[in-house]
Protein backbone atom coordinates (compact mmCIF):
# COMPACT_ATOMS: atom_id res chain seq x y z
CA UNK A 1 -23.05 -16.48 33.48
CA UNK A 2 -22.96 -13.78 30.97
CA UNK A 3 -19.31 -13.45 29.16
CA UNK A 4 -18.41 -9.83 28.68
CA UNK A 5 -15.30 -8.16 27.25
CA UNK A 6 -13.41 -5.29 28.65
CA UNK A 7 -15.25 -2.98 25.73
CA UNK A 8 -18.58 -4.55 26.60
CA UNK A 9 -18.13 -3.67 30.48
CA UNK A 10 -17.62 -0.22 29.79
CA UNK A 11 -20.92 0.15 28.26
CA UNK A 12 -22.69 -2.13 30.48
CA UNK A 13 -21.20 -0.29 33.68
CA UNK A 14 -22.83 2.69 32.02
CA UNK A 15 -26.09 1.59 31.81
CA UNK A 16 -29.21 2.96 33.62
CA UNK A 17 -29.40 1.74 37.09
CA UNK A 18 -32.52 -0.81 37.31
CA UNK A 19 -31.87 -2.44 33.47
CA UNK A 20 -30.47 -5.16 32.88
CA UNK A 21 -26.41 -5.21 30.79
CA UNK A 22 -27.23 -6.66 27.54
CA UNK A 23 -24.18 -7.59 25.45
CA UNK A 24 -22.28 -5.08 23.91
CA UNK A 25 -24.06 -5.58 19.90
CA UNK A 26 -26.78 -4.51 21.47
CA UNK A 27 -26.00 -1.21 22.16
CA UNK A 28 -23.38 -0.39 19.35
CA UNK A 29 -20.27 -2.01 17.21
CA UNK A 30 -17.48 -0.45 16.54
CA UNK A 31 -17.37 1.44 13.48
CA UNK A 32 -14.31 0.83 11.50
CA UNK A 33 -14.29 3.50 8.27
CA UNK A 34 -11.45 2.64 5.81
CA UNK A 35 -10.00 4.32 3.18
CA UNK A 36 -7.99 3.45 -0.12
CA UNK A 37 -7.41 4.88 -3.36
CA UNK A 38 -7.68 1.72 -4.95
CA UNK A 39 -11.17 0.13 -6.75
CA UNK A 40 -13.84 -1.90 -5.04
CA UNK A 41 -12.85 -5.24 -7.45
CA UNK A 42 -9.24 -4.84 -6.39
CA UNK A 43 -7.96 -8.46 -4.87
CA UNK A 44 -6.38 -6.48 -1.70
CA UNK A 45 -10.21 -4.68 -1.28
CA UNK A 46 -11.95 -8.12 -1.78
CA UNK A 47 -10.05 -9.70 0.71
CA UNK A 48 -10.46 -6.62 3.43
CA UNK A 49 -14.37 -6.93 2.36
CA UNK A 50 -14.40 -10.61 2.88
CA UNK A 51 -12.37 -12.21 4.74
CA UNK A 52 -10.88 -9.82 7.35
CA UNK A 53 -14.14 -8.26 7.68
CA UNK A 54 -15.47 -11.28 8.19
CA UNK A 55 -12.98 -12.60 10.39
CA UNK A 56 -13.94 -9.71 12.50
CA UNK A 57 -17.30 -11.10 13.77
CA UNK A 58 -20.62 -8.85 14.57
CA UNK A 59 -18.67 -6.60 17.15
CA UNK A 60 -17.53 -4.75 13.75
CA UNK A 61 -19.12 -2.57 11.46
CA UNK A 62 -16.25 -2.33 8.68
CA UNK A 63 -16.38 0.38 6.51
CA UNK A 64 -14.84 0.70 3.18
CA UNK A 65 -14.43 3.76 0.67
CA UNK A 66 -12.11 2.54 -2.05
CA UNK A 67 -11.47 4.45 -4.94
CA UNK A 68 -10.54 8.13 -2.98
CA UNK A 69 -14.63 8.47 -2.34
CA UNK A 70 -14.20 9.52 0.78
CA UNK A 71 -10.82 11.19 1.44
CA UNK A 72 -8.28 12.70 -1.08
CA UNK A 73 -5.12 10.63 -1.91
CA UNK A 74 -2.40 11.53 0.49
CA UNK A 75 -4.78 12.80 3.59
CA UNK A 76 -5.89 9.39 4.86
CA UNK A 77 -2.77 8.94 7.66
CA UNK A 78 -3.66 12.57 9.05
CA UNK A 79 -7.45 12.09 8.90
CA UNK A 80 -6.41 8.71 10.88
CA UNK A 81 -4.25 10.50 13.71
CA UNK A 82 -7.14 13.36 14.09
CA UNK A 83 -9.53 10.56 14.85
CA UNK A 84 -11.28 11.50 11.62
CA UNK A 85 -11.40 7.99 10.21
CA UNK A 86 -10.12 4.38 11.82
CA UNK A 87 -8.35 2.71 9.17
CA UNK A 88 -6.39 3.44 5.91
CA UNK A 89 -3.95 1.08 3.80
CA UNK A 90 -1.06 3.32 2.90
CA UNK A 91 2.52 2.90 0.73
CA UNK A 92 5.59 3.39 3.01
CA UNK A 93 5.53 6.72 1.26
CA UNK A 94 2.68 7.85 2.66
CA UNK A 95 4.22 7.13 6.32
CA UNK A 96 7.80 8.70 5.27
CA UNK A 97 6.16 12.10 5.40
CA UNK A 98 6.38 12.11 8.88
CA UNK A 99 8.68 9.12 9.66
CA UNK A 100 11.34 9.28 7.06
CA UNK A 101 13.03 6.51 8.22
CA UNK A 102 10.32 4.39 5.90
CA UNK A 103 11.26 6.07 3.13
CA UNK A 104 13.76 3.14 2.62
CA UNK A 105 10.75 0.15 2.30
CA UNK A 106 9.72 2.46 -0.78
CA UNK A 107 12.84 3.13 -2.81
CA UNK A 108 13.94 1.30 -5.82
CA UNK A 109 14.87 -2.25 -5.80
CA UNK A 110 15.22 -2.70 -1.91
CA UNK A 111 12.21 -5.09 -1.41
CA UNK A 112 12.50 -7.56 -3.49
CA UNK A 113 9.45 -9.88 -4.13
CA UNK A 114 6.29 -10.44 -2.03
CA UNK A 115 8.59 -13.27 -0.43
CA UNK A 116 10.98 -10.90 0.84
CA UNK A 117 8.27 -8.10 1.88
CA UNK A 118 6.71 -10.63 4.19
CA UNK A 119 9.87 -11.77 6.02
CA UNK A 120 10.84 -8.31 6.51
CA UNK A 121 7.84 -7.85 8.32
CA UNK A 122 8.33 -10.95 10.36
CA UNK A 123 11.35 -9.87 11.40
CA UNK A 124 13.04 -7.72 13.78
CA UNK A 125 13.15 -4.83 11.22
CA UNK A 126 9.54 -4.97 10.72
CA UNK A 127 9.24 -4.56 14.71
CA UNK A 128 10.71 -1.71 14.49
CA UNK A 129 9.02 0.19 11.86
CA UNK A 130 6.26 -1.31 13.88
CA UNK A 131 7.34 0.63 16.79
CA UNK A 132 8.12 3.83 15.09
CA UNK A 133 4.76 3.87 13.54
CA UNK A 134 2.91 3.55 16.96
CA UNK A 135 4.77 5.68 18.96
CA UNK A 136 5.74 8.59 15.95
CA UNK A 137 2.64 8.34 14.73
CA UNK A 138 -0.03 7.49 16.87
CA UNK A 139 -1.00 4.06 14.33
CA UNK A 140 -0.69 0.37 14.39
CA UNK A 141 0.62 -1.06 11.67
CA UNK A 142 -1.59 -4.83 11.47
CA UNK A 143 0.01 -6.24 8.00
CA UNK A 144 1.38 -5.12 4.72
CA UNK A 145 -0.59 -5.94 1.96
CA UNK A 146 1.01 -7.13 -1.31
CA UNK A 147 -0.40 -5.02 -4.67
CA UNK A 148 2.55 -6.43 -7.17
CA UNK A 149 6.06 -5.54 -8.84
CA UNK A 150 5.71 -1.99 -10.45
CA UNK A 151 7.03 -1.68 -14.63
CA UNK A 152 6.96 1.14 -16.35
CA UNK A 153 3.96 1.75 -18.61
CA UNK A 154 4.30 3.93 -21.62
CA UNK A 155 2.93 5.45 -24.92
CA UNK A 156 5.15 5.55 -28.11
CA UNK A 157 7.44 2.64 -29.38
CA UNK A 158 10.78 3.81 -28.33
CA UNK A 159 12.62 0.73 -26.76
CA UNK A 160 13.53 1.60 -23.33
CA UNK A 161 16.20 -0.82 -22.51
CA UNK A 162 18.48 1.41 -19.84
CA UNK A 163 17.17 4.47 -16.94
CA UNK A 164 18.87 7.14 -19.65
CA UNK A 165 16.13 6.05 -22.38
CA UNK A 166 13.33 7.27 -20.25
CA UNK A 167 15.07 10.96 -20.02
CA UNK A 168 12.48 13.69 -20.56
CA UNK A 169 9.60 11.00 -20.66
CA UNK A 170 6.74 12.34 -18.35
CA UNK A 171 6.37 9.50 -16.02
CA UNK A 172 3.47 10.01 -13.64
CA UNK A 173 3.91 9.33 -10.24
CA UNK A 174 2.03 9.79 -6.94
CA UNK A 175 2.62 13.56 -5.16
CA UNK A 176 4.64 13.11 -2.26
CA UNK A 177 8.79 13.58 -2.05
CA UNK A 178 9.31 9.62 -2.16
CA UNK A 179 7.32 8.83 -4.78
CA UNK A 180 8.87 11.68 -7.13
CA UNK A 181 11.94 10.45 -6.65
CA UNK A 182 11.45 7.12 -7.15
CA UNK A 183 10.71 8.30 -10.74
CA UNK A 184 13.70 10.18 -11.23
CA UNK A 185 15.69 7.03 -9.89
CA UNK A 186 14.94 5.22 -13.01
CA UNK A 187 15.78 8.67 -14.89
CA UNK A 188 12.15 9.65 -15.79
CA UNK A 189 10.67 13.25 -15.27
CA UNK A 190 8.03 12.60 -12.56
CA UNK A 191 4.83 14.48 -13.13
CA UNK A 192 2.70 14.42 -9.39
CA UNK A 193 -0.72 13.20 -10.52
CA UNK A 194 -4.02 11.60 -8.75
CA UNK A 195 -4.51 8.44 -9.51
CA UNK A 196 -8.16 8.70 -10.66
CA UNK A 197 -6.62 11.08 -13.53
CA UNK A 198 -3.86 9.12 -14.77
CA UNK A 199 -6.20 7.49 -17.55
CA UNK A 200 -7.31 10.95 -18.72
CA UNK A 201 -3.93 12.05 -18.39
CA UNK A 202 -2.41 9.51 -20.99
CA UNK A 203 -5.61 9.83 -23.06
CA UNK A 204 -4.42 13.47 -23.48
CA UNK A 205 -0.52 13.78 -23.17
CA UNK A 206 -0.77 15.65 -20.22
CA UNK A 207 1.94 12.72 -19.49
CA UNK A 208 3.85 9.97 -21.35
CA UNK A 209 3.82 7.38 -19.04
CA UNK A 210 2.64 5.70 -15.90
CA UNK A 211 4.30 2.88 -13.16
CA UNK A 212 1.93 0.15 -11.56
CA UNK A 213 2.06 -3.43 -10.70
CA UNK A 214 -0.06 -5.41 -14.11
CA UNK A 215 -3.13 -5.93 -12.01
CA UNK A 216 -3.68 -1.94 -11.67
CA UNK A 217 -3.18 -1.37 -15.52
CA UNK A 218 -5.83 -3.95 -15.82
CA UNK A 219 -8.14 -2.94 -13.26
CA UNK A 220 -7.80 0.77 -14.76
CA UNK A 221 -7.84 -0.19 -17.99
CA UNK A 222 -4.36 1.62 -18.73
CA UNK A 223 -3.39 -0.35 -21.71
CA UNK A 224 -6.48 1.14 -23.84
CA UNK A 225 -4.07 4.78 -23.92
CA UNK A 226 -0.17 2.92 -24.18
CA UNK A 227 1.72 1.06 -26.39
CA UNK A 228 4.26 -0.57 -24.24
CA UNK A 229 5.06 -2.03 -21.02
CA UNK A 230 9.02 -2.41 -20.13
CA UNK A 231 9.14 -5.00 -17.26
CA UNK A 232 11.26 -2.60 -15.00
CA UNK A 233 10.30 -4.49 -11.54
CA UNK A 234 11.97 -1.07 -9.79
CA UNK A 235 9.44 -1.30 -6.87
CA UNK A 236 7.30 -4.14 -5.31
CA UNK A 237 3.88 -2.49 -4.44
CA UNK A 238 2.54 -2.69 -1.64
CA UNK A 239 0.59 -0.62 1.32
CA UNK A 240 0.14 -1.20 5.02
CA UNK A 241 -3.23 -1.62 6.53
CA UNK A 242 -3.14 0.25 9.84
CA UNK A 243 -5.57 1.44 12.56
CA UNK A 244 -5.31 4.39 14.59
CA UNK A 245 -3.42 3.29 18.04
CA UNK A 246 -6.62 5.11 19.72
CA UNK A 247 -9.00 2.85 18.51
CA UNK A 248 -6.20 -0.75 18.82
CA UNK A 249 -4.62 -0.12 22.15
CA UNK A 250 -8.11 -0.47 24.22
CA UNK A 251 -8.94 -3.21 22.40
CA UNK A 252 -8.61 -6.48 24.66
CA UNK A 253 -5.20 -8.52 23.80
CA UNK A 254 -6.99 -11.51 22.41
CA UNK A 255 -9.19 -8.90 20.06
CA UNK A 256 -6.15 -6.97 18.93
CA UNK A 257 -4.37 -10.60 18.24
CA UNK A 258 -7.73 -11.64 16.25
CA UNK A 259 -7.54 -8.21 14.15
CA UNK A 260 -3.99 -8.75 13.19
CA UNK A 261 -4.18 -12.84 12.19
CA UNK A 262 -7.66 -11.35 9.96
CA UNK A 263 -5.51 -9.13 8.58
CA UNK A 264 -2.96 -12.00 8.08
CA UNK A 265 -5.52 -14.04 6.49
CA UNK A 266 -7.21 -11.77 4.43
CA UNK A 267 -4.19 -10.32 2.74
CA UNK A 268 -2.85 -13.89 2.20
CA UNK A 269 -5.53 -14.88 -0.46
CA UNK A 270 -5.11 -11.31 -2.07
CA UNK A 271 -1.45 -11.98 -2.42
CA UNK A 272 -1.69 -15.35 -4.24
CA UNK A 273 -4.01 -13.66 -6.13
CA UNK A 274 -1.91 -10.82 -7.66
CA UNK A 275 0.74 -13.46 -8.09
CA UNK A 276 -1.39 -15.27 -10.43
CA UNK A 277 -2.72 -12.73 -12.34
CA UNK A 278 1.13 -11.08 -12.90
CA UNK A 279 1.76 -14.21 -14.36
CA UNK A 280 -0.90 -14.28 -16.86
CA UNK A 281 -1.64 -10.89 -17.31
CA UNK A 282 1.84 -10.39 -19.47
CA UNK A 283 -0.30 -12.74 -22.32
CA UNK A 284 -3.21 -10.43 -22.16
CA UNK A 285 -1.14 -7.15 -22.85
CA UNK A 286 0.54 -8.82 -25.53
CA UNK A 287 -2.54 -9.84 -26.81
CA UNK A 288 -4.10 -6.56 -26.95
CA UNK A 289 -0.91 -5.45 -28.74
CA UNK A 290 1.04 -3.86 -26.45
CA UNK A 291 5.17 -4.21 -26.41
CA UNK A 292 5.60 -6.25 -23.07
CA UNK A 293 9.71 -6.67 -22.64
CA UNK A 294 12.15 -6.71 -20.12
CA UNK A 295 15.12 -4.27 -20.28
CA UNK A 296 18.66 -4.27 -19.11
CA UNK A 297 17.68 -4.68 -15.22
CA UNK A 298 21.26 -4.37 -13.90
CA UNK A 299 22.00 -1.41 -15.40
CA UNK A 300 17.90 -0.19 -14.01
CA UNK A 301 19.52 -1.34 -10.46
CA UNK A 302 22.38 0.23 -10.32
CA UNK A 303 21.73 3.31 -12.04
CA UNK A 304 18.67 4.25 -8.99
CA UNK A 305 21.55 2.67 -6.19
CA UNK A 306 23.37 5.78 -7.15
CA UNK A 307 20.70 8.61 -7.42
CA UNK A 308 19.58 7.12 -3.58
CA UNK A 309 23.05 7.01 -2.30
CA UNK A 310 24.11 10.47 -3.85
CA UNK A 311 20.30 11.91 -2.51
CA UNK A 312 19.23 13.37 0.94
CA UNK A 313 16.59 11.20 0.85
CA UNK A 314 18.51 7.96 2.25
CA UNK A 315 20.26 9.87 5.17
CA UNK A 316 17.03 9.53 6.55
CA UNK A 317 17.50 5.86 6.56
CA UNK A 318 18.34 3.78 9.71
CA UNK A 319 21.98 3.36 9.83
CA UNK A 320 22.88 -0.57 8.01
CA UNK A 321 19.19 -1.24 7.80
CA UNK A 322 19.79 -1.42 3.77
CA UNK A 323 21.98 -3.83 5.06
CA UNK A 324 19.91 -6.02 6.97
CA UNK A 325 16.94 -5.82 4.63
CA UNK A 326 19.23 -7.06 1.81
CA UNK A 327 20.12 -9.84 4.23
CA UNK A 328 16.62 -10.74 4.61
């Protein structure tokens, strides 16, 4: 007998009385478009090209459009909810503008390592940004995706050893509310910029400076306009792959479990692989002769503790969740 899934039954129950109900491939898959500002060569796009794409099977036709191609940074969570596009892999950010409560998963210092952002996630806390996610925003969050720690990458040879040596420098940082003050947490004077025009951007002095985890200065070749990279750590990097809840929820249990352990897997790899190049890419920037040092961290961390705390922005955040993450 012929093995059919939910999806494929709706099609075949369709069908033209008289012909036979082939299975489901053979009338359609179902299309999966993904966006992500990132570059095709990225380790978190290789792994979502494949191995969760993979992982998928034949049912799927994944997608991708890295680099903004398709969709302008920022727009990818609303094009998701208007059924405009499937997938997206978005910073916590991204999801504060309508859920502020994840503002807190972006601000400086709270997640720790990529140790730490996985067990949140395992958790009960990650459950319930989980929850907020699908039933605030109409998306499933399937796993978070691991891009590195963020430093602070600028031009000039000023030593930048404490948050008050980066006053006036023109850090760029994504637009957005969160991200703008992240900048200003480590005392820098955020400047909201794309990030396909950062490199021009240094290039010309539009702006001083620029935050991302090592692997992104590679990838975008950042290090040909700086001089220095201070080892600030103030944010772990990292996005959330999620699908629109229209698309996951009439998806068959055992297909929505398969999506998420792909997503597992995939971002697993891509993990271990920005771990490994963090640790050797310090070498490389040194070698190109770039100022790679780490400054006076405590006084980073305590300095952006106080600009949250004494902000708007974290009475947004779930009452002792800072708590409980920091517990983690």
């Amino acid at each position: 007998m012929l093995k059919i899934s939910r999806r494929q039954f709706s099609v075949c129950s369709a069908a033209v009385a008289g012909v036979a109900c082939m299975p489901f491939a053979a009338y359609a898959k179902t299309t999966l478009r993904f966006a992500d500002v990132t570059t095709a060569d990225a380790p978190r796009s290789q792994a979502l090209v494949n191995i969760f794409a993979q992982e998928l099977g034949p049912e799927y036709d994944f997608r991708p459009y890295f680099g903004s191609t398709l969709l302008k940074q920022g727009t990818e969570l609303v094009a998701v909810q208007r059924g405009n596009l499937e997938m997206a892999m978005l910073p916590p950010s991204d999801f504060a503008k309508q859920a502020p409560e994840f503002d807190i998963l972006g601000a400086a210092y709270v997640v720790r390592d990529a140790a730490h952002l996985q067990s949140i996630f395992q958790s009960e806390v990650g459950e319930e940004f989980r929850k907020i996610a699908r039933e605030r925003l109409g998306v499933e969050i399937l796993a978070p995706a691991y891009y590195g720690a963020r430093h602070v990458n600028l031009k000039g040879d000023k030593k930048v050893m404490k948050p008050e040596d980066l006053s006036g420098v023109k850090m760029r940082m994504p637009g957005g509310e969160s991200w703008q003050f992240l900048g200003k947490a480590i005392g820098a004077n955020p400047v909201a910029m794309d990030y396909a025009e950062v490199y021009t951007g240094l290039q010309t002095g539009a702006i001083d400076a620029q935050d991302n985890p090592l692997p992104n200065d590679k990838l975008m070749k950042f290090y040909e306009v700086t001089d220095q990279i201070v080892l600030t750590g103030h944010n772990i990097g990292f996005g959330l792959l999620l699908i629109g809840s229209s698309v996951f929820e009439v998806l068959p249990e055992a297909e929505q479990r398969g999506m998420r352990e792909a997503a597992k897997k995939a971002f697993s790899w891509s993990t271990e692989e920005y771990l490994r190049q963090e640790k050797e890419l310090v070498e490389f920037f040194k070698e190109q002769g770039l100022d790679v040092y780490e400054p006076d961290l405590e006084a980073f961390r305590t300095y952006a503790k106080k600009q949250y705390m004494d902000s708007p922005l974290s009475s947004s955040w779930p009452d002792g969740m800072l708590e409980r993450i920091n517990a983690i």
